[in-house]
PDB file of N, CA and C in Angstrom:
ATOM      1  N   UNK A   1       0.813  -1.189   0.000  1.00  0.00           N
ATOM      2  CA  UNK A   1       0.000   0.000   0.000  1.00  0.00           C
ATOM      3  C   UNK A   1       0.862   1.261   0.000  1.00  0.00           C
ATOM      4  N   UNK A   2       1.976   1.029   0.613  1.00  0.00           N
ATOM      5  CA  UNK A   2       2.812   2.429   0.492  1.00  0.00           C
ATOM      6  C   UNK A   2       3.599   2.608  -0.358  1.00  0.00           C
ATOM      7  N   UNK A   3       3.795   1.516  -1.239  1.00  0.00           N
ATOM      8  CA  UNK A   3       4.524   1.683  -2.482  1.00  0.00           C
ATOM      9  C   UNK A   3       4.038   2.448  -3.563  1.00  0.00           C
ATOM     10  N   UNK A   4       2.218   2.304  -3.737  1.00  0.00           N
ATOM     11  CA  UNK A   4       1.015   2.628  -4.626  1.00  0.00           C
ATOM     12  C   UNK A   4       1.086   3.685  -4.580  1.00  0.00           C
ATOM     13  N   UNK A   5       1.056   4.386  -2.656  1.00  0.00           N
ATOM     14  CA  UNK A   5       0.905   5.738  -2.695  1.00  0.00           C
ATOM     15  C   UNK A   5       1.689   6.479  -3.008  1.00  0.00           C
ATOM     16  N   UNK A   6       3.281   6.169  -2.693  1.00  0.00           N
ATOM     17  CA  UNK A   6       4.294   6.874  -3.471  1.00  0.00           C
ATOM     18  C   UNK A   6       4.388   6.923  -4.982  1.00  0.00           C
ATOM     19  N   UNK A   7       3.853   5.722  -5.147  1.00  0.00           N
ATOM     20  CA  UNK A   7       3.669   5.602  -7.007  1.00  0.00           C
ATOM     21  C   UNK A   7       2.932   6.554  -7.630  1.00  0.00           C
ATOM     22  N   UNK A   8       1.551   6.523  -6.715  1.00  0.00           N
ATOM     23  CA  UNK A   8       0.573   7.696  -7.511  1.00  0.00           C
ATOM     24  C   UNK A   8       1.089   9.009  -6.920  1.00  0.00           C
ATOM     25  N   UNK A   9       1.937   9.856  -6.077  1.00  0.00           N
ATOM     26  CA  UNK A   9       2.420  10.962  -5.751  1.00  0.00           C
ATOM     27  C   UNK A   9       3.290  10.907  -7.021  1.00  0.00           C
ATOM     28  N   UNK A  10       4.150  10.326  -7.102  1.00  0.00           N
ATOM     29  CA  UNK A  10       4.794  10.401  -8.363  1.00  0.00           C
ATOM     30  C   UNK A  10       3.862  10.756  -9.518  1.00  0.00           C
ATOM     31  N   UNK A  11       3.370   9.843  -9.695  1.00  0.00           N
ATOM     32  CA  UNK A  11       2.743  10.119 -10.911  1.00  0.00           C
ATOM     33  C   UNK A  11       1.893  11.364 -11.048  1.00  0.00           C
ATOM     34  N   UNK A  12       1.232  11.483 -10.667  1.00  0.00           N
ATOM     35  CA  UNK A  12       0.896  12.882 -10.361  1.00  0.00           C
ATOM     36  C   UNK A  12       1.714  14.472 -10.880  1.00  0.00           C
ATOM     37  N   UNK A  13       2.568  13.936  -9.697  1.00  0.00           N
ATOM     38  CA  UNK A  13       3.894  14.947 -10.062  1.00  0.00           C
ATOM     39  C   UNK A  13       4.837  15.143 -11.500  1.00  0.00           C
ATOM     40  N   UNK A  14       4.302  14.027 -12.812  1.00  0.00           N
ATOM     41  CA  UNK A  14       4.892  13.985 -13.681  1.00  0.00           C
ATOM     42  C   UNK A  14       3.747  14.151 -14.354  1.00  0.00           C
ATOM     43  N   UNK A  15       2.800  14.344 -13.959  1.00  0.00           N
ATOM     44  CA  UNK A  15       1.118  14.629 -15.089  1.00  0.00           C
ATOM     45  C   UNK A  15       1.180  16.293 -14.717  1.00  0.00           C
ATOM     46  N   UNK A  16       1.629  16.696 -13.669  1.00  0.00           N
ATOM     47  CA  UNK A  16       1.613  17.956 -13.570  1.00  0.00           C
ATOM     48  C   UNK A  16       2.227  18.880 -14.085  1.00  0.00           C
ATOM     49  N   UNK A  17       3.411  18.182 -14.329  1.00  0.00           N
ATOM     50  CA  UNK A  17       4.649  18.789 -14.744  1.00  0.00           C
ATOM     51  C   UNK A  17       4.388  19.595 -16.254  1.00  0.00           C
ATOM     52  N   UNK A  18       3.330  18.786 -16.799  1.00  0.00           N
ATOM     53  CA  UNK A  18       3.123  18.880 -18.494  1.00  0.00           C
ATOM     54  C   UNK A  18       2.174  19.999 -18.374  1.00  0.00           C
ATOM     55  N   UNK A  19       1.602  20.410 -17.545  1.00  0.00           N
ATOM     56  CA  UNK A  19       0.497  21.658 -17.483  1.00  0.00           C
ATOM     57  C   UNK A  19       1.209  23.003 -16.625  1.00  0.00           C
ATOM     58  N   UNK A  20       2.463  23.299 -16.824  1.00  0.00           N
ATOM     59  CA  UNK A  20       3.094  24.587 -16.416  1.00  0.00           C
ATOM     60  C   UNK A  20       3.464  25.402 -17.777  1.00  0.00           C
ATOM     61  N   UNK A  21       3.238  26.219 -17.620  1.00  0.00           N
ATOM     62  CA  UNK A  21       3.287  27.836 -18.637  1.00  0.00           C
ATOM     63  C   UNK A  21       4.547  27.426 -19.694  1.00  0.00           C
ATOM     64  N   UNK A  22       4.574  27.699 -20.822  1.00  0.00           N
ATOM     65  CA  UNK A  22       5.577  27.663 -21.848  1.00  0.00           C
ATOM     66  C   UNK A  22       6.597  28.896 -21.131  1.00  0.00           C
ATOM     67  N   UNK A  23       7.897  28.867 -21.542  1.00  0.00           N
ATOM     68  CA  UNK A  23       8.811  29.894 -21.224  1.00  0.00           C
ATOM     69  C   UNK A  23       8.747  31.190 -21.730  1.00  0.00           C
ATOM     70  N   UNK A  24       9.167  32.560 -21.227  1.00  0.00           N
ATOM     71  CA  UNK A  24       8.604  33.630 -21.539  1.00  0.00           C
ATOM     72  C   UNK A  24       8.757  33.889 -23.421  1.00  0.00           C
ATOM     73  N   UNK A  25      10.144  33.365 -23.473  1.00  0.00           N
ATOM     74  CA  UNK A  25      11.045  33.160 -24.792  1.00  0.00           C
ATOM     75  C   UNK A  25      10.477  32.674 -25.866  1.00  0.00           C
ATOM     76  N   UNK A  26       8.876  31.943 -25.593  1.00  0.00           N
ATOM     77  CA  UNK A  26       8.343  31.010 -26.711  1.00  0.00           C
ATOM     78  C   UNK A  26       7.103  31.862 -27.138  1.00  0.00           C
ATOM     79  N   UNK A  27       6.889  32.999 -26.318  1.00  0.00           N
ATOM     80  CA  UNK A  27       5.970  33.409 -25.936  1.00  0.00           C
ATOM     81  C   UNK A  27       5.426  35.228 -27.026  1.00  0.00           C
ATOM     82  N   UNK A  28       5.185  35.119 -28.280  1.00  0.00           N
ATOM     83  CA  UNK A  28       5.370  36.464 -28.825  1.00  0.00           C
ATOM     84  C   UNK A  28       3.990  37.359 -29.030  1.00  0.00           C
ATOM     85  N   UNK A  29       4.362  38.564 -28.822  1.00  0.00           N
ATOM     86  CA  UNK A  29       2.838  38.810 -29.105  1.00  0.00           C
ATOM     87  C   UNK A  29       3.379  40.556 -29.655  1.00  0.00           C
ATOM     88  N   UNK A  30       2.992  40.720 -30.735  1.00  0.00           N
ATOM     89  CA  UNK A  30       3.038  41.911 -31.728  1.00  0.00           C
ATOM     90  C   UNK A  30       2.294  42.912 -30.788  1.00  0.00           C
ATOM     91  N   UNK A  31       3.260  43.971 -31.053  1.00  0.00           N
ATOM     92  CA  UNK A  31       2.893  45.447 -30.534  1.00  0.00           C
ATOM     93  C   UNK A  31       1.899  46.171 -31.580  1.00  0.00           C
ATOM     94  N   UNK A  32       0.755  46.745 -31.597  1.00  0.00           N
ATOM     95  CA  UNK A  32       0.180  46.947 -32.435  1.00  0.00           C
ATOM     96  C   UNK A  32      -0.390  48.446 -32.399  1.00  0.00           C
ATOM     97  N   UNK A  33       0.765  48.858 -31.191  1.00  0.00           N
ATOM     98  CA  UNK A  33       0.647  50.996 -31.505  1.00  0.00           C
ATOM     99  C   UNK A  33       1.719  51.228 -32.491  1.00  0.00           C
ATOM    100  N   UNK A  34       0.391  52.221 -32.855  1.00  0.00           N
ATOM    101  CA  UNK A  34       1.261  53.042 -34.250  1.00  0.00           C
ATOM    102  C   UNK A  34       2.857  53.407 -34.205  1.00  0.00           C
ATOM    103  N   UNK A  35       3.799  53.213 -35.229  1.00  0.00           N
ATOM    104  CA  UNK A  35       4.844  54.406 -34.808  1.00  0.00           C
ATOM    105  C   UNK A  35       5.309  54.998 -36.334  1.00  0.00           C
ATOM    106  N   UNK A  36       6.428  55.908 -35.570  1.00  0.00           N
ATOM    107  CA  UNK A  36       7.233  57.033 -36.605  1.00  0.00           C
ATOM    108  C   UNK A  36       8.123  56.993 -36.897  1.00  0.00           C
ATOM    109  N   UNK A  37       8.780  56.810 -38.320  1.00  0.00           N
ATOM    110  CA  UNK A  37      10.052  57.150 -38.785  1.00  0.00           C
ATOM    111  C   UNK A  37      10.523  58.351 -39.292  1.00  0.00           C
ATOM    112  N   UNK A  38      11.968  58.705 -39.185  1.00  0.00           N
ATOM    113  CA  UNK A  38      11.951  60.184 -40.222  1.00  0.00           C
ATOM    114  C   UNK A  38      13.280  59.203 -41.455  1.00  0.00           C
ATOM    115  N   UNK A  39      13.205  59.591 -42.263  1.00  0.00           N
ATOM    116  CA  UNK A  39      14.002  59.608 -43.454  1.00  0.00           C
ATOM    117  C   UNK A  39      14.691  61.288 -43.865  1.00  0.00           C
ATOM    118  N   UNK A  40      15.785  60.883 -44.492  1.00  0.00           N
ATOM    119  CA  UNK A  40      16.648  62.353 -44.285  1.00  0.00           C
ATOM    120  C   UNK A  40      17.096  63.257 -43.683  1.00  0.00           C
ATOM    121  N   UNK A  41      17.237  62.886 -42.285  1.00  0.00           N
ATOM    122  CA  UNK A  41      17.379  63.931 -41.403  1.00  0.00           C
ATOM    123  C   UNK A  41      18.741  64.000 -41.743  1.00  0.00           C
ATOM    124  N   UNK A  42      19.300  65.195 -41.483  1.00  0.00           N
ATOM    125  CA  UNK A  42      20.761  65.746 -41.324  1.00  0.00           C
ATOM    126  C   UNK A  42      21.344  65.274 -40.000  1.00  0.00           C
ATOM    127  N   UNK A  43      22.557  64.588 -39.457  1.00  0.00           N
ATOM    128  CA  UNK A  43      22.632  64.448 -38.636  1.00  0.00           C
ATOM    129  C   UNK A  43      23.027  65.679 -37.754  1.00  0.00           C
ATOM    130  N   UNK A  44      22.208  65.635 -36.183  1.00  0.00           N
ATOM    131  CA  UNK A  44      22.618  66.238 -35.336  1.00  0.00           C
ATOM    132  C   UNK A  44      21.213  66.653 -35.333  1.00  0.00           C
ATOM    133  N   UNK A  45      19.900  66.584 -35.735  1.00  0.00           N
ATOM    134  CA  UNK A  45      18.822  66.517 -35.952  1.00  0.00           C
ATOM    135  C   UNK A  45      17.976  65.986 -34.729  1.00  0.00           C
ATOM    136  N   UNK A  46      16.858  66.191 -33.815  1.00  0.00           N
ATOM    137  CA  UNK A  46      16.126  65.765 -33.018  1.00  0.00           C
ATOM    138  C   UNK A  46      15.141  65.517 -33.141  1.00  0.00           C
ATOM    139  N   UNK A  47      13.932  64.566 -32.704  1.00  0.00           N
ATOM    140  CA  UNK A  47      12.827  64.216 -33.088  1.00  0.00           C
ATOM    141  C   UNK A  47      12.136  64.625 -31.720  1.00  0.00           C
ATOM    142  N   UNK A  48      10.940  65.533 -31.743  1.00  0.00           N
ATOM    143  CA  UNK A  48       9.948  65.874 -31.069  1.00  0.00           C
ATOM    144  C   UNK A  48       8.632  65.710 -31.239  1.00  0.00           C
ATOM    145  N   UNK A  49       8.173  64.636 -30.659  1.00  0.00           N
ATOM    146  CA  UNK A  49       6.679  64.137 -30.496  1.00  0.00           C
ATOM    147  C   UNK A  49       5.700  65.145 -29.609  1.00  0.00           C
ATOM    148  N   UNK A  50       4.728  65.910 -29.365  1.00  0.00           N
ATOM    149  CA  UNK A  50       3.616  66.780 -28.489  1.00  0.00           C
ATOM    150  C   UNK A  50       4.740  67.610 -27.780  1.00  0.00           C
ATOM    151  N   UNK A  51       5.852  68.669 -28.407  1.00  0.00           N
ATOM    152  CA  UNK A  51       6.603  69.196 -27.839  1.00  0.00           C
ATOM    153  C   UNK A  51       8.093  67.937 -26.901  1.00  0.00           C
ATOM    154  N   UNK A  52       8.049  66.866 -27.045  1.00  0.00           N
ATOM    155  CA  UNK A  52       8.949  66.225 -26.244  1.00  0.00           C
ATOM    156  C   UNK A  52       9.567  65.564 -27.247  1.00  0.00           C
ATOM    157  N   UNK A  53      11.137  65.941 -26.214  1.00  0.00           N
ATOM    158  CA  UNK A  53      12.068  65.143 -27.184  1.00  0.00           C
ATOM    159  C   UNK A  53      12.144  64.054 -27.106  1.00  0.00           C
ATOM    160  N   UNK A  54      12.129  63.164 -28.151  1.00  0.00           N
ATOM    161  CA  UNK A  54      12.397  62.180 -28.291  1.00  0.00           C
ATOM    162  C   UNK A  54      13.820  61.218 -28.738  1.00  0.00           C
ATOM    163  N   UNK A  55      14.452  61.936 -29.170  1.00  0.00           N
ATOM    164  CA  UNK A  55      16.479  61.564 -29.196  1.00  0.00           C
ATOM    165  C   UNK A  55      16.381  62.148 -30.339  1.00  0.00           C
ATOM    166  N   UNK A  56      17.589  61.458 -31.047  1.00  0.00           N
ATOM    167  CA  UNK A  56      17.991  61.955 -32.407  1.00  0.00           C
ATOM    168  C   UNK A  56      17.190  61.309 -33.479  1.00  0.00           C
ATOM    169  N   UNK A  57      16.570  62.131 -34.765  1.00  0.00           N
ATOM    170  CA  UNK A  57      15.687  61.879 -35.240  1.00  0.00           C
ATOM    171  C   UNK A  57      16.383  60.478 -36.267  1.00  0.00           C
ATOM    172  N   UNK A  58      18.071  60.805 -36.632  1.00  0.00           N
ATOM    173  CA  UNK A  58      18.675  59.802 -37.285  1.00  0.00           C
ATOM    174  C   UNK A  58      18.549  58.395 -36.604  1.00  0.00           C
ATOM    175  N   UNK A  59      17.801  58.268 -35.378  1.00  0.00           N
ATOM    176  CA  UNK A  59      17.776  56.635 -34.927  1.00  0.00           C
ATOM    177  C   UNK A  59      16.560  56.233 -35.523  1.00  0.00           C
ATOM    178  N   UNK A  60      15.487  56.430 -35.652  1.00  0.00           N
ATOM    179  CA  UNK A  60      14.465  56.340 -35.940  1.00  0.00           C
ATOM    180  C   UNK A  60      14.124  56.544 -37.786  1.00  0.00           C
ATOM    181  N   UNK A  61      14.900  55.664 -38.292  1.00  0.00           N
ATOM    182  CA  UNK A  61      14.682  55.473 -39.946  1.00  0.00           C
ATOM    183  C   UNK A  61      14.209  55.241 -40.246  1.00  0.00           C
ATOM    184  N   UNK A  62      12.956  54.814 -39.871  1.00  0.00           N
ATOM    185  CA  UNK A  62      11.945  54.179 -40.173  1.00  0.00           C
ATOM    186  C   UNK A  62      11.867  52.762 -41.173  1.00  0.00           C
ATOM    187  N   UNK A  63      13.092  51.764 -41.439  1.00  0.00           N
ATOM    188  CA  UNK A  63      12.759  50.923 -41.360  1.00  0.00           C
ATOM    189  C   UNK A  63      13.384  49.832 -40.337  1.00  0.00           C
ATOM    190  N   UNK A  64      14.351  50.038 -39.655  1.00  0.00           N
ATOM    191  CA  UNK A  64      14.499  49.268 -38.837  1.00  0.00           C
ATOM    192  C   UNK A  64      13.985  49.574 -37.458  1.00  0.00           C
ATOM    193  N   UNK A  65      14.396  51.015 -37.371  1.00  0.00           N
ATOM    194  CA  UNK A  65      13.870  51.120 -36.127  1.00  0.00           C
ATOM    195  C   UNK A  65      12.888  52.709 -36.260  1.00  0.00           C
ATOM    196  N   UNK A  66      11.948  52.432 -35.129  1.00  0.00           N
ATOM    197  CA  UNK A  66      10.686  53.219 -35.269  1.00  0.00           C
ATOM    198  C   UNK A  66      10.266  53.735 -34.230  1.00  0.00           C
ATOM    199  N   UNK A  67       9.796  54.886 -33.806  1.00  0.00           N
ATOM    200  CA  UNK A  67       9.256  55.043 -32.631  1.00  0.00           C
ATOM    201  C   UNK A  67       7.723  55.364 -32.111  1.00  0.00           C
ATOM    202  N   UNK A  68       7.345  54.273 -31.299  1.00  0.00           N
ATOM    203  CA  UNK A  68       6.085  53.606 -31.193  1.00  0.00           C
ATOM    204  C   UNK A  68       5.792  54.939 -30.304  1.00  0.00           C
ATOM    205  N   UNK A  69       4.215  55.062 -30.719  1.00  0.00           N
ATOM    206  CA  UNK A  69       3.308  56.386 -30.000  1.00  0.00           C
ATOM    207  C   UNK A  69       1.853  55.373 -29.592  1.00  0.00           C
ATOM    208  N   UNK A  70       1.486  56.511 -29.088  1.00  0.00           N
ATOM    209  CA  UNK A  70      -0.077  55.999 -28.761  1.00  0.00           C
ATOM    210  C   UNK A  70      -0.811  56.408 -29.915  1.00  0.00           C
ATOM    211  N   UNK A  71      -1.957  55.610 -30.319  1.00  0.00           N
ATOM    212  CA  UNK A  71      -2.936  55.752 -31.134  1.00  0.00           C
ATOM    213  C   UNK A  71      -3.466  57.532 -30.926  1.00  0.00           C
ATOM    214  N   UNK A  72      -3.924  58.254 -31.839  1.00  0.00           N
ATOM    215  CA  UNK A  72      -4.335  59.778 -31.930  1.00  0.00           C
ATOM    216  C   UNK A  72      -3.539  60.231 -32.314  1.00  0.00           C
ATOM    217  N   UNK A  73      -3.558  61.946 -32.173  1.00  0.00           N
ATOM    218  CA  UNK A  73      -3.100  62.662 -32.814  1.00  0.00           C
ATOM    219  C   UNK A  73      -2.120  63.279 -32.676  1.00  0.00           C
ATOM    220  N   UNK A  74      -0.654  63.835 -32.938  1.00  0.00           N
ATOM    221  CA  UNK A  74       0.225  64.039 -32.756  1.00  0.00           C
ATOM    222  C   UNK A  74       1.246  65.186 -33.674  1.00  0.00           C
ATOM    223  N   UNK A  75       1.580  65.970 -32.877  1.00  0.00           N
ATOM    224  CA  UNK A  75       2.346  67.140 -33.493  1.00  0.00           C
ATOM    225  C   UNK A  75       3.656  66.683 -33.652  1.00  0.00           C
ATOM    226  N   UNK A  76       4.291  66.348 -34.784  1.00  0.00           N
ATOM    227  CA  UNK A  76       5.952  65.610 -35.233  1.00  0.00           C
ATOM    228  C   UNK A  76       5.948  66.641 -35.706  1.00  0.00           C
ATOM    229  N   UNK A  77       7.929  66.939 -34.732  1.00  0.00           N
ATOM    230  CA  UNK A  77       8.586  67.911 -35.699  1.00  0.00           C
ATOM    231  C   UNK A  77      10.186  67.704 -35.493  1.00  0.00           C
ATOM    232  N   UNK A  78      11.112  67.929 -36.427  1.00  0.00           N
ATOM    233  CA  UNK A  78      12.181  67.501 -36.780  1.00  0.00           C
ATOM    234  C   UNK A  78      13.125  68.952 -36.709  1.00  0.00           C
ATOM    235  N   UNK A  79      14.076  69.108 -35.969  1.00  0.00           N
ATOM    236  CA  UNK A  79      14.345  70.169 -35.322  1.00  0.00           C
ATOM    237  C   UNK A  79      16.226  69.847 -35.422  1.00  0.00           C
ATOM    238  N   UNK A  80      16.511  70.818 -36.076  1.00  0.00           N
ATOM    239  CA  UNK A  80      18.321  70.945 -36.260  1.00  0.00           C
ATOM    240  C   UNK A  80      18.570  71.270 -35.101  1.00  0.00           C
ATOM    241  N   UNK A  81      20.118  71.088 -34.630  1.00  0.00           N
ATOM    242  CA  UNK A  81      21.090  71.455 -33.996  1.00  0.00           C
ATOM    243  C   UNK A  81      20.644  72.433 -33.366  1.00  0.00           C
ATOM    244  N   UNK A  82      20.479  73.560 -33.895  1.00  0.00           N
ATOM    245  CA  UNK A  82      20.321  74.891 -33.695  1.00  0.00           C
ATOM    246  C   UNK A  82      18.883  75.402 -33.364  1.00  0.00           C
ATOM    247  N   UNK A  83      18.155  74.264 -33.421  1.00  0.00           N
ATOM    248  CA  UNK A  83      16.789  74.737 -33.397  1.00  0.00           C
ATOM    249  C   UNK A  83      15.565  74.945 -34.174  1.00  0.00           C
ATOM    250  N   UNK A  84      16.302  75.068 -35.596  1.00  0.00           N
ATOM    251  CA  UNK A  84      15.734  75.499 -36.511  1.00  0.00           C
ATOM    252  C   UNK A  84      14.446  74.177 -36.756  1.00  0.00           C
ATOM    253  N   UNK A  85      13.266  74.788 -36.946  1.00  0.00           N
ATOM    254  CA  UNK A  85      12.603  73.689 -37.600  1.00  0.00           C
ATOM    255  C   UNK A  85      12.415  72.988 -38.874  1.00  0.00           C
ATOM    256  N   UNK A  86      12.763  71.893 -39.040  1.00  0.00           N
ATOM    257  CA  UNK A  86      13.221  71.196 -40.475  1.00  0.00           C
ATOM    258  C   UNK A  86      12.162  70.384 -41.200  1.00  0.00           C
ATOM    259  N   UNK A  87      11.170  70.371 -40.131  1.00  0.00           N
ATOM    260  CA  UNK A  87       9.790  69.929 -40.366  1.00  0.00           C
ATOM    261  C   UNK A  87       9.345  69.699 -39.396  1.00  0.00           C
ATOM    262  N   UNK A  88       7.579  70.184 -39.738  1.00  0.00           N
ATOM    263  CA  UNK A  88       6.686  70.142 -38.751  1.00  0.00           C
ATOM    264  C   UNK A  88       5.467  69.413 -38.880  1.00  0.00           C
ATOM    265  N   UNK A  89       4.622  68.589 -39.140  1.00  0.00           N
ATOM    266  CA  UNK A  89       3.209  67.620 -39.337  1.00  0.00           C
ATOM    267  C   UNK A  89       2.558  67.529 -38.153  1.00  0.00           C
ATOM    268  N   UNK A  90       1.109  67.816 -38.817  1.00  0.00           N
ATOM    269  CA  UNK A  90       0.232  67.216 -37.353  1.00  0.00           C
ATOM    270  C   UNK A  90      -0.484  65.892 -38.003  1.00  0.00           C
ATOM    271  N   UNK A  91       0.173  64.560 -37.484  1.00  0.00           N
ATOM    272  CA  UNK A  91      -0.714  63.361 -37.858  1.00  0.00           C
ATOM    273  C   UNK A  91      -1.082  62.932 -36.750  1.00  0.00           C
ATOM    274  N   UNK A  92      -2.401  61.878 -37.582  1.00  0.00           N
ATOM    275  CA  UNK A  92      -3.677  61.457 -36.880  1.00  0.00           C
ATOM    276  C   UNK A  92      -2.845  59.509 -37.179  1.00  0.00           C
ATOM    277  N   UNK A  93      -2.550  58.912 -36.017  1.00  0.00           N
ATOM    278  CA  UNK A  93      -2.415  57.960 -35.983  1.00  0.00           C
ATOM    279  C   UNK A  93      -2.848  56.813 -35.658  1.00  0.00           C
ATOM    280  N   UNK A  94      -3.454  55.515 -36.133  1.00  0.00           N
ATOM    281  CA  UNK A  94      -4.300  54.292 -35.554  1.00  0.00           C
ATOM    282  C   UNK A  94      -3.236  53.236 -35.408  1.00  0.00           C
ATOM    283  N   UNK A  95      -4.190  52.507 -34.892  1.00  0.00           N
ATOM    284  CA  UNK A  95      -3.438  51.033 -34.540  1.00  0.00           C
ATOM    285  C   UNK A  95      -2.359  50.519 -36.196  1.00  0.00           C
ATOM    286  N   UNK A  96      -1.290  49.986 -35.763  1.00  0.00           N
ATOM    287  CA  UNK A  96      -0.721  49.141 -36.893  1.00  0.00           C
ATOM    288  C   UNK A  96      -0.709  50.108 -37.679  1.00  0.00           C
ATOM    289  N   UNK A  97       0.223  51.378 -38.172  1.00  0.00           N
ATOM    290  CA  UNK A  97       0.236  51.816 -39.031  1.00  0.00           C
ATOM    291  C   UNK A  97       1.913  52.687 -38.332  1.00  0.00           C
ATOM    292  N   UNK A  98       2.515  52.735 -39.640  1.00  0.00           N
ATOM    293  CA  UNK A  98       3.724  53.156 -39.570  1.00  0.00           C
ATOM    294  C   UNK A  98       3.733  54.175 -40.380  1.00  0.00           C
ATOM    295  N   UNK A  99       4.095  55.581 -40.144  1.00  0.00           N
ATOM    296  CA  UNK A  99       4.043  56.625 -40.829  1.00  0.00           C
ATOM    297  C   UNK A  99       5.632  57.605 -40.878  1.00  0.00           C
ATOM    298  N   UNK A 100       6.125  56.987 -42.305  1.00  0.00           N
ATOM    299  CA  UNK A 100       7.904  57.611 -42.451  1.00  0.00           C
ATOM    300  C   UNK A 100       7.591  59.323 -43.113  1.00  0.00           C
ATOM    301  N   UNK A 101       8.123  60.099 -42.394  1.00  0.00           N
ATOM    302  CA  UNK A 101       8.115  61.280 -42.489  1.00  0.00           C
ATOM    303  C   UNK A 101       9.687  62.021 -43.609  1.00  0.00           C
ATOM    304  N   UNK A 102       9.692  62.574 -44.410  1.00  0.00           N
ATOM    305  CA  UNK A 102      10.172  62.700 -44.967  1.00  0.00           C
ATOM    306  C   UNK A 102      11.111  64.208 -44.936  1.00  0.00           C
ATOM    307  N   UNK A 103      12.205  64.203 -44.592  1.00  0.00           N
ATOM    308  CA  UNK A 103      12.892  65.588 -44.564  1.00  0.00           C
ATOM    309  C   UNK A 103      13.478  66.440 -45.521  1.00  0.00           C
ATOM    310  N   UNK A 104      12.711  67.248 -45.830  1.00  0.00           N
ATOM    311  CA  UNK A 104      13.738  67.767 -47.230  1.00  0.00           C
ATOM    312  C   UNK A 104      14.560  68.664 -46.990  1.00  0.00           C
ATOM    313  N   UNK A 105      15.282  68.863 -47.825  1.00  0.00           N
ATOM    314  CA  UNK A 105      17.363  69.286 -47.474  1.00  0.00           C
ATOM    315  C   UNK A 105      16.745  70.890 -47.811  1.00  0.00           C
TER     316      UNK A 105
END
């Protein structure tokens, strides 16, 4: 009888084993807020989302890397060294949509 019961604790313990969570690593799930690229910026160039900076507008190329906003509306503007404004847009942004902004020289 005490062999059974250790048998079925075991067993148990190896039926259980198969119903714990996959690892975080297996685990993907797509970001699906909008974001922004700029193309052409001059370097030394800054990217400002609703007045805030956001770094240098040259990281954000919009195809590798992008910078994710919240869904609505948003004042992008692309701002030299010096201040100067190099471009300014007010876009309206939704889910899943990537919008490359374009700088002209």
């Amino acid at each position: 009888m005490k062999y059974l019961c250790v048998g079925l604790i075991i067993l148990s313990a190896v039926l259980l084993q198969g119903c714990t969570y996959p690892d975080a690593a297996q685990i993907e799930q797509k970001d699906s807020r909008p974001a922004i690229g700029v193309s052409g910026a001059p370097e030394g160039a800054a990217l400002y989302v609703d007045g805030l900076r956001m770094g240098m507008a040259s990281q954000y190329d919009g195809k590798e890397n992008v910078l994710l906003v919240e869904s609505g509306s948003h004042l992008v503007e692309v701002k030299a060294a010096d201040g100067k404004v190099l471009l300014s847009e007010t876009l309206f942004l939704s889910s899943s949509t990537t919008k490359v902004l374009t700088v002209q020289p």
